[in-house]
Protein backbone atom coordinates (compact mmCIF):
# COMPACT_ATOMS: atom_id res chain seq x y z
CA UNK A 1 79.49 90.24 92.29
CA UNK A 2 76.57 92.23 90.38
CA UNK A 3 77.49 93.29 86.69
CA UNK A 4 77.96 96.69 87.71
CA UNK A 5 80.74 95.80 90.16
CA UNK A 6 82.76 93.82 87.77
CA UNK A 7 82.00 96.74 85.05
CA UNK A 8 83.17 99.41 88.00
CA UNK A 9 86.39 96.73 88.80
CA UNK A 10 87.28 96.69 84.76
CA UNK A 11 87.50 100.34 84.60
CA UNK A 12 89.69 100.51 87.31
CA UNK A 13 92.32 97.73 85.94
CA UNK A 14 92.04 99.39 82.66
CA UNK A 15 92.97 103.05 84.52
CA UNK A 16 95.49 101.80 86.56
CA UNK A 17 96.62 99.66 83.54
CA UNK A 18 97.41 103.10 81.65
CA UNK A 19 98.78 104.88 84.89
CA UNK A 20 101.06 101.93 85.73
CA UNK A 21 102.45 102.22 81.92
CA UNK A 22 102.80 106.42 81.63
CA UNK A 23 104.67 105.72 85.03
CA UNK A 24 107.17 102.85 84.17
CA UNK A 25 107.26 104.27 80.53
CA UNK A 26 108.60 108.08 81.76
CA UNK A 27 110.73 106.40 85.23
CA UNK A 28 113.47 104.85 81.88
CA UNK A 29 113.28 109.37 81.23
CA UNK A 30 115.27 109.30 84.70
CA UNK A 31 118.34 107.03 83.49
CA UNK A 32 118.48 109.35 80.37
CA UNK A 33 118.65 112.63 82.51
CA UNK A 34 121.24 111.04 84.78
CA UNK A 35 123.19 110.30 82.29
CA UNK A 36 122.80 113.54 80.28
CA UNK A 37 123.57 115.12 84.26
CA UNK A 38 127.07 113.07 84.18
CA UNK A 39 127.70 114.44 80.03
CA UNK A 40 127.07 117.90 80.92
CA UNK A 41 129.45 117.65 83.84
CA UNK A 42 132.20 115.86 82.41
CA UNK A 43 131.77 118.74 79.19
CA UNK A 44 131.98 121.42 81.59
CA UNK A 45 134.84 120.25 84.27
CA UNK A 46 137.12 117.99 81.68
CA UNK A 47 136.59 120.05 78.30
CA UNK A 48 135.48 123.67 79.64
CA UNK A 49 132.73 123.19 76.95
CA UNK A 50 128.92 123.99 77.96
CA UNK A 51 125.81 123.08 75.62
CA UNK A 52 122.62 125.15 76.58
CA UNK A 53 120.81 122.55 74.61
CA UNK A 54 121.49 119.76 76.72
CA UNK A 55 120.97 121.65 80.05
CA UNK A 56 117.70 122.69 78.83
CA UNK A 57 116.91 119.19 77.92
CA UNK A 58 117.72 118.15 81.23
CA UNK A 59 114.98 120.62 83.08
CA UNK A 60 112.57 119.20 80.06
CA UNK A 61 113.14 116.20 81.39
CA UNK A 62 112.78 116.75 84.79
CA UNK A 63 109.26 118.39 83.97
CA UNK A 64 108.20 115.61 82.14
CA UNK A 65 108.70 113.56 84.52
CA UNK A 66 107.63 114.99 87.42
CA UNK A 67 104.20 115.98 85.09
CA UNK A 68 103.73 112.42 83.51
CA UNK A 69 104.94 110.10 87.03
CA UNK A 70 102.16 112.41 89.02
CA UNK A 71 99.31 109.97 88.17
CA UNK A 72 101.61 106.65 88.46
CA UNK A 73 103.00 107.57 92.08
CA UNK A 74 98.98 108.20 93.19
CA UNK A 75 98.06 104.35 91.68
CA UNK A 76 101.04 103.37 93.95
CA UNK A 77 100.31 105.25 97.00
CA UNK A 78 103.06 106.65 97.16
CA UNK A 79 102.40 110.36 97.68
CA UNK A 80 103.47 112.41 101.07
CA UNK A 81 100.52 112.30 103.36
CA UNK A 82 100.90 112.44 107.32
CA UNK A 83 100.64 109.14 108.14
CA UNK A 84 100.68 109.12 111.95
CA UNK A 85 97.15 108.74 112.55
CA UNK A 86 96.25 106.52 109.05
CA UNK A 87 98.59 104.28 109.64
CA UNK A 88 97.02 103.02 112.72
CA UNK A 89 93.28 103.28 111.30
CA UNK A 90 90.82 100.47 110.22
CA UNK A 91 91.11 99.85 106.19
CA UNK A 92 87.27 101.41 106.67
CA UNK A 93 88.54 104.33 108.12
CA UNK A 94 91.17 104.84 105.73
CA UNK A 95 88.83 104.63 102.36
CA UNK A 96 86.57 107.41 104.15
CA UNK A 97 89.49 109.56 104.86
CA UNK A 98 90.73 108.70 100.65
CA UNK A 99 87.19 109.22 99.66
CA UNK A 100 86.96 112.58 101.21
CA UNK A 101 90.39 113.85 100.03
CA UNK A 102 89.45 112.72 96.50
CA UNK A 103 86.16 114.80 96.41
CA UNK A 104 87.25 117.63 98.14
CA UNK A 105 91.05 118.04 97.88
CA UNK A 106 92.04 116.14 94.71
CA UNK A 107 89.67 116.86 92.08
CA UNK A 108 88.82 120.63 93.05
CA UNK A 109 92.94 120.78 93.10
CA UNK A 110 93.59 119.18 89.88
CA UNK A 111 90.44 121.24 88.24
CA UNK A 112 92.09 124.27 89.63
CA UNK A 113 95.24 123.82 87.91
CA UNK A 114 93.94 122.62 84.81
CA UNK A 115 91.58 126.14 84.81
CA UNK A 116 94.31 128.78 85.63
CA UNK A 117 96.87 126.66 83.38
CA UNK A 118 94.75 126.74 80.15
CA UNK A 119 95.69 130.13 79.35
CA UNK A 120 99.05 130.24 79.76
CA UNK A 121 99.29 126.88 77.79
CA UNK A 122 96.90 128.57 74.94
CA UNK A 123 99.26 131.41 74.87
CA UNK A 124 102.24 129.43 74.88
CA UNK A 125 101.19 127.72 71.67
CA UNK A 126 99.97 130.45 69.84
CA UNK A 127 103.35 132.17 69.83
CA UNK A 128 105.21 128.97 69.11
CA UNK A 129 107.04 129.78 72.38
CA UNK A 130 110.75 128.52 72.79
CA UNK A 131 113.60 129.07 74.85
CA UNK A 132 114.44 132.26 75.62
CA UNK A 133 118.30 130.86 75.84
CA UNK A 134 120.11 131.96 72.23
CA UNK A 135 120.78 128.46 70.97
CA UNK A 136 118.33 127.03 73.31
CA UNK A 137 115.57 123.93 72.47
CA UNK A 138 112.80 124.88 70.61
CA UNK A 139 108.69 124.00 71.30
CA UNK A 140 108.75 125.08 74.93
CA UNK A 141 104.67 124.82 74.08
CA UNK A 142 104.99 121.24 73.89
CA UNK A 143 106.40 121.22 77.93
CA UNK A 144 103.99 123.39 79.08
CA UNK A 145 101.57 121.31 77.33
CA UNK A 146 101.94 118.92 79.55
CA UNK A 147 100.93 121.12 82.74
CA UNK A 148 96.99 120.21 81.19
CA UNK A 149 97.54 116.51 80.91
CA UNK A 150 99.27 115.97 84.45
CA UNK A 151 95.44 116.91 85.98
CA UNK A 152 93.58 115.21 83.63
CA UNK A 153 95.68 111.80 84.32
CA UNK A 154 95.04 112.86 88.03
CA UNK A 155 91.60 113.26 87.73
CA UNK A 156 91.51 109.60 85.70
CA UNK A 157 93.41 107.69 88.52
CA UNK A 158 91.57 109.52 91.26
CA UNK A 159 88.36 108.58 89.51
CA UNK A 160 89.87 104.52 89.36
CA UNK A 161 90.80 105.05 93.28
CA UNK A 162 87.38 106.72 93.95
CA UNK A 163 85.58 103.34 92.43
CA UNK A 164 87.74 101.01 94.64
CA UNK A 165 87.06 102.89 97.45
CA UNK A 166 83.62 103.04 96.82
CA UNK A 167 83.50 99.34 95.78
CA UNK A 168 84.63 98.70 99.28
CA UNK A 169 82.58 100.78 101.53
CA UNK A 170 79.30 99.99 99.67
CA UNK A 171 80.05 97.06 97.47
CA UNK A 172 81.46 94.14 99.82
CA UNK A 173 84.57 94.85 97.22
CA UNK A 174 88.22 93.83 98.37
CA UNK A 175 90.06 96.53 100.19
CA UNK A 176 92.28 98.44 98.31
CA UNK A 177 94.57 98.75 100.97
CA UNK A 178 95.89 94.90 101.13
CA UNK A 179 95.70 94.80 97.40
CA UNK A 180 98.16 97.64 97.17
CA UNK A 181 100.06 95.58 99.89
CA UNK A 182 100.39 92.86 97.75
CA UNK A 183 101.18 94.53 94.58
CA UNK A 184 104.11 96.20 96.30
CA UNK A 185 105.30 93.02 97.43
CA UNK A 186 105.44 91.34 94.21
């Protein structure tokens, strides 16, 4: 393996390094809105008492997982794609077909969102924007925030799964296909 290669394979074990940890860090978020879930419930049905502030947390949650996990679930392979035809397809064919969808459906997607999101974010911060619910959670900003960093950890892991690919189709590089095989095995 030339020095680039092994350069190009560190980058993407230090990418998927930080996109494994966001992941597994914000998946212990989803025990915490379960369990607020169950409080707000048992309030509401066994007290007759509501709390705004925890049902807001709850969507806050939610969003911050949803935004945060994006990155993590694409390391894992784990997002919806039609897998009739893939399935059945060479691990050469497959990398084309992810190396195309990075460059041309990824990337232009994830730029997209960050672009028309700025804005709104900007906005969102410069009026200190909060709930609109009286009694509601403050630094709504801070959520919305987060719409600008779920492209940019996109962009990183598509970047690490654009260098695999690429270190297998032109490289000789192991196919990124068994290894995420074996990593969901362990």
């Amino acid at each position: 393996m030339s020095r680039l290669q092994v350069s190009l394979s560190n980058t993407v074990k230090v990418i998927e390094k930080f996109s494994n940890l966001c992941g597994r860090a914000v998946s212990w978020l989803t025990l915490l809105m379960v369990l607020l879930v169950f409080t707000v419930v048992v309030m509401r049905y066994l007290f007759e008492l509501g709390s705004i502030p925890l049902q807001e947390s709850i969507t806050y949650l939610h969003g911050i997982i949803f935004l945060m996990a994006a990155a993590f679930t694409l390391q894992q392979d784990e997002h919806v794609r039609v897998d009739v035809l893939y399935r059945t397809m060479t691990h050469q064919k497959r990398a084309w077909i992810d190396l195309a969808g990075t460059l041309f459906l990824l990337f232009p997607v994830c730029i997209t969102i960050f672009y028309l999101s700025f804005d709104y974010v900007i906005i969102s911060w410069k009026i200190n924007e909060s709930s609109g619910e009286s009694g509601g959670l403050p630094a709504l900003y801070l959520l919305k925030s987060l719409i600008l960093i779920m492209p940019v950890l996109m962009i990183l892991q598509g970047f690490a799964n654009l260098l695999k690919t690429t270190l297998f189709l032109f490289a000789s590089g192991p196919s990124p296909y068994v290894t995420l095989k074996k990593a969901g095995n362990s």
